[in-house]
Protein backbone atom coordinates (compact mmCIF):
# COMPACT_ATOMS: atom_id res chain seq x y z
CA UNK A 1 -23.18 -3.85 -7.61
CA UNK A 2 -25.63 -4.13 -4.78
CA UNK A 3 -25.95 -1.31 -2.52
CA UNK A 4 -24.14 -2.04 0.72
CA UNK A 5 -25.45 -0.83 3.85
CA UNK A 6 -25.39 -1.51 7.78
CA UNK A 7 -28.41 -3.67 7.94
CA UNK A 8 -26.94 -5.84 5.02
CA UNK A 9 -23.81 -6.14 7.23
CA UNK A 10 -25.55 -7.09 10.09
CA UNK A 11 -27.13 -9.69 8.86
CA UNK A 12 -23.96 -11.02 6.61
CA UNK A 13 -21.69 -10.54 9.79
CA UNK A 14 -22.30 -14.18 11.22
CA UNK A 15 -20.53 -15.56 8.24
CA UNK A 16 -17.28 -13.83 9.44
CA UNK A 17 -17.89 -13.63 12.94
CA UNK A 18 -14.99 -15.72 14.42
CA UNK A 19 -12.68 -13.46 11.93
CA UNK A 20 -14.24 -10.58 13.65
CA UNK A 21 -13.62 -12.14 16.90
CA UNK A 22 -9.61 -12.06 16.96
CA UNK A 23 -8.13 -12.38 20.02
CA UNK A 24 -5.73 -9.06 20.36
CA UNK A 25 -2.47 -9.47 19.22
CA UNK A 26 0.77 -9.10 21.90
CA UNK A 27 2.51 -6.50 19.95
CA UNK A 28 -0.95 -4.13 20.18
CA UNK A 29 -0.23 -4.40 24.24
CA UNK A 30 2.84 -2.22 23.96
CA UNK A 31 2.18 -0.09 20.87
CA UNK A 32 2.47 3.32 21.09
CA UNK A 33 2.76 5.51 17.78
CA UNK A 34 3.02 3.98 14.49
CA UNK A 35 6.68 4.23 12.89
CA UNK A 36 6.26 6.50 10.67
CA UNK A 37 8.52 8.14 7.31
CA UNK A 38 8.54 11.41 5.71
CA UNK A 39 7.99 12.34 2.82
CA UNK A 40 10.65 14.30 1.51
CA UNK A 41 8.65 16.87 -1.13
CA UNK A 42 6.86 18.09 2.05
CA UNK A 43 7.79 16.56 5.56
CA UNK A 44 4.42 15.60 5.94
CA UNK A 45 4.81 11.85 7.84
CA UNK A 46 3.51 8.57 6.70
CA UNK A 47 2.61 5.23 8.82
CA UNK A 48 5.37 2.78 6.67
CA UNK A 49 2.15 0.39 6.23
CA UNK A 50 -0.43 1.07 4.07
CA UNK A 51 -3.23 -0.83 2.00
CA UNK A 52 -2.87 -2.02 -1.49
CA UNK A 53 -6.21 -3.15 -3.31
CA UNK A 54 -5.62 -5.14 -6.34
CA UNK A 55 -7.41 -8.36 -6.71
CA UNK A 56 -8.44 -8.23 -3.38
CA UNK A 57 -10.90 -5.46 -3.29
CA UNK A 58 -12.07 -6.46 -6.75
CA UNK A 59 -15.85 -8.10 -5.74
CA UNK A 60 -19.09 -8.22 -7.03
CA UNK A 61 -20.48 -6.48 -3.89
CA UNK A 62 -22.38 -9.32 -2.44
CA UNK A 63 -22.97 -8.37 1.36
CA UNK A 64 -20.59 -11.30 2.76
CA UNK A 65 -17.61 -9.52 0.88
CA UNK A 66 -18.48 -6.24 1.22
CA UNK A 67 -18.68 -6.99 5.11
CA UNK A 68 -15.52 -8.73 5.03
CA UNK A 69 -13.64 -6.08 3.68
CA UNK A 70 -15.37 -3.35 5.93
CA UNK A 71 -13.86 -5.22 8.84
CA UNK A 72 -10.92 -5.28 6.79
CA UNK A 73 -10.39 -1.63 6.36
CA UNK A 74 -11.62 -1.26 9.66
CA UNK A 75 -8.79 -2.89 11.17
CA UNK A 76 -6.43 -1.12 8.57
CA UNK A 77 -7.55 2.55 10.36
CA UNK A 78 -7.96 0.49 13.85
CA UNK A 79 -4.31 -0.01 13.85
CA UNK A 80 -2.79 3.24 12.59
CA UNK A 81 -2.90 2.82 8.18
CA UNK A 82 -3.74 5.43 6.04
CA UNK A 83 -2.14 5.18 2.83
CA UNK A 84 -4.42 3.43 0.65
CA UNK A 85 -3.87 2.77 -2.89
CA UNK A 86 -5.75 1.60 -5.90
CA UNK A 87 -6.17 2.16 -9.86
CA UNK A 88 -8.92 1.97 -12.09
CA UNK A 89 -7.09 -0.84 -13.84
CA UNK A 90 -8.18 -3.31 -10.40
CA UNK A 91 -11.78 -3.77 -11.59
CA UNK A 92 -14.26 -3.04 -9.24
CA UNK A 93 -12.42 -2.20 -6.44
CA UNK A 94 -12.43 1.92 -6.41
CA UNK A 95 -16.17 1.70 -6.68
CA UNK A 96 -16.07 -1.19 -3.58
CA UNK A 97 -13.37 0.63 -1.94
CA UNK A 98 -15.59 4.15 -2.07
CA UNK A 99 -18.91 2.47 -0.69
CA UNK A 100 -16.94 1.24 2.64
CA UNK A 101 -15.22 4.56 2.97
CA UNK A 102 -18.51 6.27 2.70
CA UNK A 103 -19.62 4.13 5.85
CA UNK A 104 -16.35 4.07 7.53
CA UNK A 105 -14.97 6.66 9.97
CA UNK A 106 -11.67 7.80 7.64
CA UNK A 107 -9.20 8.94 10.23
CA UNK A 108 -6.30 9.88 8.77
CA UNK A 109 -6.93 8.88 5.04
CA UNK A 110 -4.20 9.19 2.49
CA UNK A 111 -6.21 8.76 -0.77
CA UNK A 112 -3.92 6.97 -3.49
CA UNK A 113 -4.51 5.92 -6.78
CA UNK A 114 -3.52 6.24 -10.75
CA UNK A 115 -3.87 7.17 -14.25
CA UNK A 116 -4.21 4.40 -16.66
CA UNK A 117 -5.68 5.36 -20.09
CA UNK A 118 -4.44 7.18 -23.28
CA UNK A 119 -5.18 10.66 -24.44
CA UNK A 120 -5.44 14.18 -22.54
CA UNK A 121 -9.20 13.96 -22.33
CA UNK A 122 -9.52 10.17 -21.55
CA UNK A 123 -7.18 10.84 -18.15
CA UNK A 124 -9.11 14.26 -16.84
CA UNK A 125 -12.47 11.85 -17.18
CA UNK A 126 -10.95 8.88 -15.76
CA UNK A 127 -8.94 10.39 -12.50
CA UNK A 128 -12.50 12.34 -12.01
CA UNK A 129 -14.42 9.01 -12.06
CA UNK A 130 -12.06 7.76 -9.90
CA UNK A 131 -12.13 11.01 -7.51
CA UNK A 132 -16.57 10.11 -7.58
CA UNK A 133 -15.89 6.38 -6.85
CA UNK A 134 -13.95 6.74 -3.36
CA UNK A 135 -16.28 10.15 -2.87
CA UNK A 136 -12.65 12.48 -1.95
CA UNK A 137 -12.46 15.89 -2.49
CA UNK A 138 -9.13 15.74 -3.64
CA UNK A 139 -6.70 12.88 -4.43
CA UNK A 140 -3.58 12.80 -1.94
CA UNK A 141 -1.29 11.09 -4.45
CA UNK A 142 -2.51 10.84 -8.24
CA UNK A 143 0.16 8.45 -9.85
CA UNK A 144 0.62 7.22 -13.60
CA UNK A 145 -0.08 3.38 -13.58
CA UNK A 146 2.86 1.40 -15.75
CA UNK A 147 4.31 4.53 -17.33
CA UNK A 148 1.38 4.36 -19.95
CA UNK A 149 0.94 7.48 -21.85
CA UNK A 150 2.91 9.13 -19.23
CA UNK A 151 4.32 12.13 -20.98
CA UNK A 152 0.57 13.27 -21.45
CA UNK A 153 -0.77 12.66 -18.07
CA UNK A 154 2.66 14.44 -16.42
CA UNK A 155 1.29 17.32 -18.29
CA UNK A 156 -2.07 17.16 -16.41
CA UNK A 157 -0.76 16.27 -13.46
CA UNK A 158 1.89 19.19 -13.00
CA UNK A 159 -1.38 21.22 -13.61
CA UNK A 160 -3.60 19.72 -11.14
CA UNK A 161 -1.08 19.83 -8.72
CA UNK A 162 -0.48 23.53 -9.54
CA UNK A 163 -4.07 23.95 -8.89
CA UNK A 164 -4.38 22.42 -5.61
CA UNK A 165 -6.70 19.60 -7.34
CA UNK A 166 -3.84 16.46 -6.21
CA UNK A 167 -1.39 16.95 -3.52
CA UNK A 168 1.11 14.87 -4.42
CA UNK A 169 1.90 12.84 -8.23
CA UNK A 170 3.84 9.93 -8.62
CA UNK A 171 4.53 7.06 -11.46
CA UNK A 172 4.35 3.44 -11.08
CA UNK A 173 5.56 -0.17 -12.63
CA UNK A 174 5.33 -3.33 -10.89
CA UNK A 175 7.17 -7.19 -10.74
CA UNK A 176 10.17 -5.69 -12.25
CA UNK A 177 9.03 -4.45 -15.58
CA UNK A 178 10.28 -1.15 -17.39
CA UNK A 179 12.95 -0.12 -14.78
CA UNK A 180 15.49 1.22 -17.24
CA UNK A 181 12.64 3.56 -18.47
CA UNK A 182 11.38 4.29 -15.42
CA UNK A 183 14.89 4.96 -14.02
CA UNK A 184 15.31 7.56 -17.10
CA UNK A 185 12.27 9.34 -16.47
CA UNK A 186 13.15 9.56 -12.76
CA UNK A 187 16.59 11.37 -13.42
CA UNK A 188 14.71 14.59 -15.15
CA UNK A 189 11.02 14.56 -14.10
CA UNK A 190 9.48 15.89 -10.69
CA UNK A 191 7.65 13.44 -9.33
CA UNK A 192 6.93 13.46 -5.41
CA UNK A 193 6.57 9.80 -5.40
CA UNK A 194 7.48 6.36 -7.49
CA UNK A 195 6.30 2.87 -7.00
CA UNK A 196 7.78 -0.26 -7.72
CA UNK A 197 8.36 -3.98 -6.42
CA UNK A 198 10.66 -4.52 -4.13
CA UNK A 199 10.99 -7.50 -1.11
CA UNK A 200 13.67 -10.17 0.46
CA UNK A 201 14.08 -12.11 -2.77
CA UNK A 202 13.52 -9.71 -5.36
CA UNK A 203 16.24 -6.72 -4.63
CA UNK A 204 16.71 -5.64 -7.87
CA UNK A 205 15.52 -1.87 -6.66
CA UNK A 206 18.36 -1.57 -4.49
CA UNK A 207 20.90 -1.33 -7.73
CA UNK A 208 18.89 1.71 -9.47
CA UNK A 209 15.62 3.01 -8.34
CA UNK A 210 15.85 3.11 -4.37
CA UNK A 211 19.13 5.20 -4.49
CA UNK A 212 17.56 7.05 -6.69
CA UNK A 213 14.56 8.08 -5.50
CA UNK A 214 16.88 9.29 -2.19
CA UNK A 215 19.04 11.21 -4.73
CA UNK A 216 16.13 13.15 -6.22
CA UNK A 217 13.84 13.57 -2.69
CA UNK A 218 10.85 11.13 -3.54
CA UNK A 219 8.58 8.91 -1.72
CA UNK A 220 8.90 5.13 -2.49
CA UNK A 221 5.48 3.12 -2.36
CA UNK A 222 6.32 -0.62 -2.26
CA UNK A 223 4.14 -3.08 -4.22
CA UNK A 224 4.41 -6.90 -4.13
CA UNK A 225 6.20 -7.41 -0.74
CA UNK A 226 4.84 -11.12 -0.79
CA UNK A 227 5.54 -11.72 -3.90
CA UNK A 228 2.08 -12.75 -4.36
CA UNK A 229 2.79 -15.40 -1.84
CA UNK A 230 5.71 -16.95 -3.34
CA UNK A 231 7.51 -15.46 0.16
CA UNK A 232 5.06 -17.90 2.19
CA UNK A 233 5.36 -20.77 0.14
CA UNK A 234 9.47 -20.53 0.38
CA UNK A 235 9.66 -20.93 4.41
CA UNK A 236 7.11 -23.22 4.78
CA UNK A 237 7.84 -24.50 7.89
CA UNK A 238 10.51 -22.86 8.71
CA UNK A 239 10.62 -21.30 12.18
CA UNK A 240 11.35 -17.56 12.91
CA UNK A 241 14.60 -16.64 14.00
CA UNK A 242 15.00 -16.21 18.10
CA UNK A 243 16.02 -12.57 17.44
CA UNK A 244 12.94 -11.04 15.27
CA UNK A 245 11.24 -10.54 18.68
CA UNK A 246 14.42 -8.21 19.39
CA UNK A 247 12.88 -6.12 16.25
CA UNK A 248 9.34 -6.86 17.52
CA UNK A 249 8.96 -9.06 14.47
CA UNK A 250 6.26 -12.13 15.47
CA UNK A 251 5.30 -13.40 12.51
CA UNK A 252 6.92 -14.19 9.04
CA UNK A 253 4.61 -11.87 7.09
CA UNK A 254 6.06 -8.90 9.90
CA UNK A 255 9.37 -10.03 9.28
CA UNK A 256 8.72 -9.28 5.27
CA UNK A 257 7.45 -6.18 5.57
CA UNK A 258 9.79 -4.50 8.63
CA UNK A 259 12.65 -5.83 5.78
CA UNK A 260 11.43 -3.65 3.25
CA UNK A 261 10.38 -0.86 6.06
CA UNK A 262 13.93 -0.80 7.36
CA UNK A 263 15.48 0.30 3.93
CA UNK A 264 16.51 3.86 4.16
CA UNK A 265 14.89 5.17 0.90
CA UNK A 266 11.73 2.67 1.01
CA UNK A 267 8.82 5.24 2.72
CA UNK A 268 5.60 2.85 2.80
CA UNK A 269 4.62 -0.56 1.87
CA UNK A 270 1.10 -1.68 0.21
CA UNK A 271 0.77 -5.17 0.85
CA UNK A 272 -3.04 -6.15 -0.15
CA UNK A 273 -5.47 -8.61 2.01
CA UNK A 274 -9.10 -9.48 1.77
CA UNK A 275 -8.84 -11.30 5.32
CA UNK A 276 -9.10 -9.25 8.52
CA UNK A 277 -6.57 -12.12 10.68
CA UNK A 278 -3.85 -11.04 7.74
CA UNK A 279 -4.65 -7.26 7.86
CA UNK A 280 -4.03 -6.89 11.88
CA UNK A 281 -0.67 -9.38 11.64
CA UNK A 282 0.91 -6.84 8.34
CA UNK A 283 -0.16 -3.93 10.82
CA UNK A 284 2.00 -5.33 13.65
CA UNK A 285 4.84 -4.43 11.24
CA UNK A 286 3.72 -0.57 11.76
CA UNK A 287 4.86 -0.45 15.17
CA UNK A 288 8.50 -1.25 17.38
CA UNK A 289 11.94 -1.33 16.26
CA UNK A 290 13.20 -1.63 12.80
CA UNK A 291 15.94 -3.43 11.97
CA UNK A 292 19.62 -2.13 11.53
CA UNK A 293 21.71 -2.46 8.31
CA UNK A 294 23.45 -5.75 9.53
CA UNK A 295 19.80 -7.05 10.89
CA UNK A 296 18.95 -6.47 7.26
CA UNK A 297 21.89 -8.73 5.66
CA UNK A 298 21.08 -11.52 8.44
CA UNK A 299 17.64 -11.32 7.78
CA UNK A 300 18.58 -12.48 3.78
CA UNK A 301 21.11 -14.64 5.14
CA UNK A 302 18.30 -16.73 7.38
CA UNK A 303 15.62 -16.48 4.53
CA UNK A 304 18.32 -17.81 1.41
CA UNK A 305 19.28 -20.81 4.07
């Protein structure tokens, strides 16, 4: 991958320019502090957006997408994120996500990513690689991608964390896969966070996993609130309700996400965007009201119409 640097942005920036350009968005006029969650193994406090990475952080490293997504992940910070989360499984996009960090003013990062590999020895190498890649000290949340091998990197883990070397560990699945397993492990197993899919149309979670992750005091990361676009593609043309602004809800991608937000047990969502338009409208979801339990059931009654 080509080494990225400031001049190479500079002179890559015209391609993007009007993206760059954005005019600023009404709900930034009145924002104040980002709604934020707890996480209940520590109290520590979490914005409820964050940044997924797969396929969209997954470039070559040509200098018209690295300075894409380093206006990207500027905007992400810009607009109070910092839960980012990847996986060695996503390609290239720890070693692309790591080269814009290293030239982007952090904030308040929340380093995320996972375990996926067999073996003891094959983990401790890979979760290292990973820690060189984004250039962290420490990992906030080390998590074990798709339940692989995950009896022998819980072991690991429960050390590290022991150690000081993660914070946090968690375990993952995505688009509905493995929940009866991962449910299982859940009941007897200490994890401080799990993620799964979960959005308007796919609410499978709420049966098993959400209520339980409240029962046993872990953080919920939420993958695939799109549902890689499907979401779009159902309410094409379709106008917003008049009450979303009452939940300061302006656009339909906001009104996805403050959904999902507004559950009780959900603590942040990871939607994933390689456009910079896209990245400040899912941040607009970070901020004003969310809604109420009976917002929630007319919400699904207005998207299934």
């Amino acid at each position: 991958m080509t080494r990225f640097t400031r001049r190479r942005f500079i002179q890559s920036i015209a391609g993007i320019g009007a993206a760059l350009a954005l005019p600023r968005p009404a709900w930034l006029a009145t924002a104040k502090q980002p709604i934020q969650k707890s996480i209940p193994a520590s109290g520590e406090s979490l914005p409820v957006i964050g940044m997924g990475t797969s396929r969209t952080f997954n470039v070559a490293g040509d200098p018209q997408s690295m300075a894409q997504l380093s206006a990207v992940l500027d905007a992400f910070f810009d607009h109070g994120g910092a839960l980012i989360d990847s996986s060695p499984m996503y390609g290239n996009a720890e070693r692309v996500l790591g080269e814009l960090l290293s030239q982007t003013e952090r904030k308040n990062l929340f380093a995320a990513t996972k375990v996926w590999t067999d073996g003891k020895r094959a983990g401790v190498e890979q979760m290292e690689q990973s820690r060189r890649l984004w250039g962290v000290d420490r990992f906030d949340l080390m998590q074990i991608h798709n339940l692989r091998d995950w009896r022998t990197h819980l072991e690991t883990l429960k050390a590290w964390k022991a150690e000081g070397r993660v914070r946090y560990i968690g375990i993952t699945t995505s688009h509905g896969r493995d929940h009866e397993e991962l449910a299982a492990i859940l009941e007897r197993e200490p994890f401080d966070f799990v993620q799964f899919s979960y959005n308007i149309d796919n609410r499978i979670a709420e049966e098993r996993l959400l209520p339980l992750a409240a029962d046993r005091g872990m953080a919920t990361l939420i993958n695939r609130p799109f549902q890689r676009g499907d979401l779009f593609r159902r309410i094409q043309g379709k106008p917003l309700p008049d009450w979303a602004s009452d939940y300061d809800i302006a656009s339909w991608g906001q009104f996805f996400l403050k959904f999902i937000a507004s559950h009780p047990a959900v603590t942040c969502v990871i939607p994933a965007t390689s456009k910079v338009d896209h990245m400040v409208d899912n941040m607009g979801a970070n901020y004003g009201r969310l809604p109420d339990a009976e917002t929630r059931q007319r919400m699904i009654q207005y998207f299934e119409s």
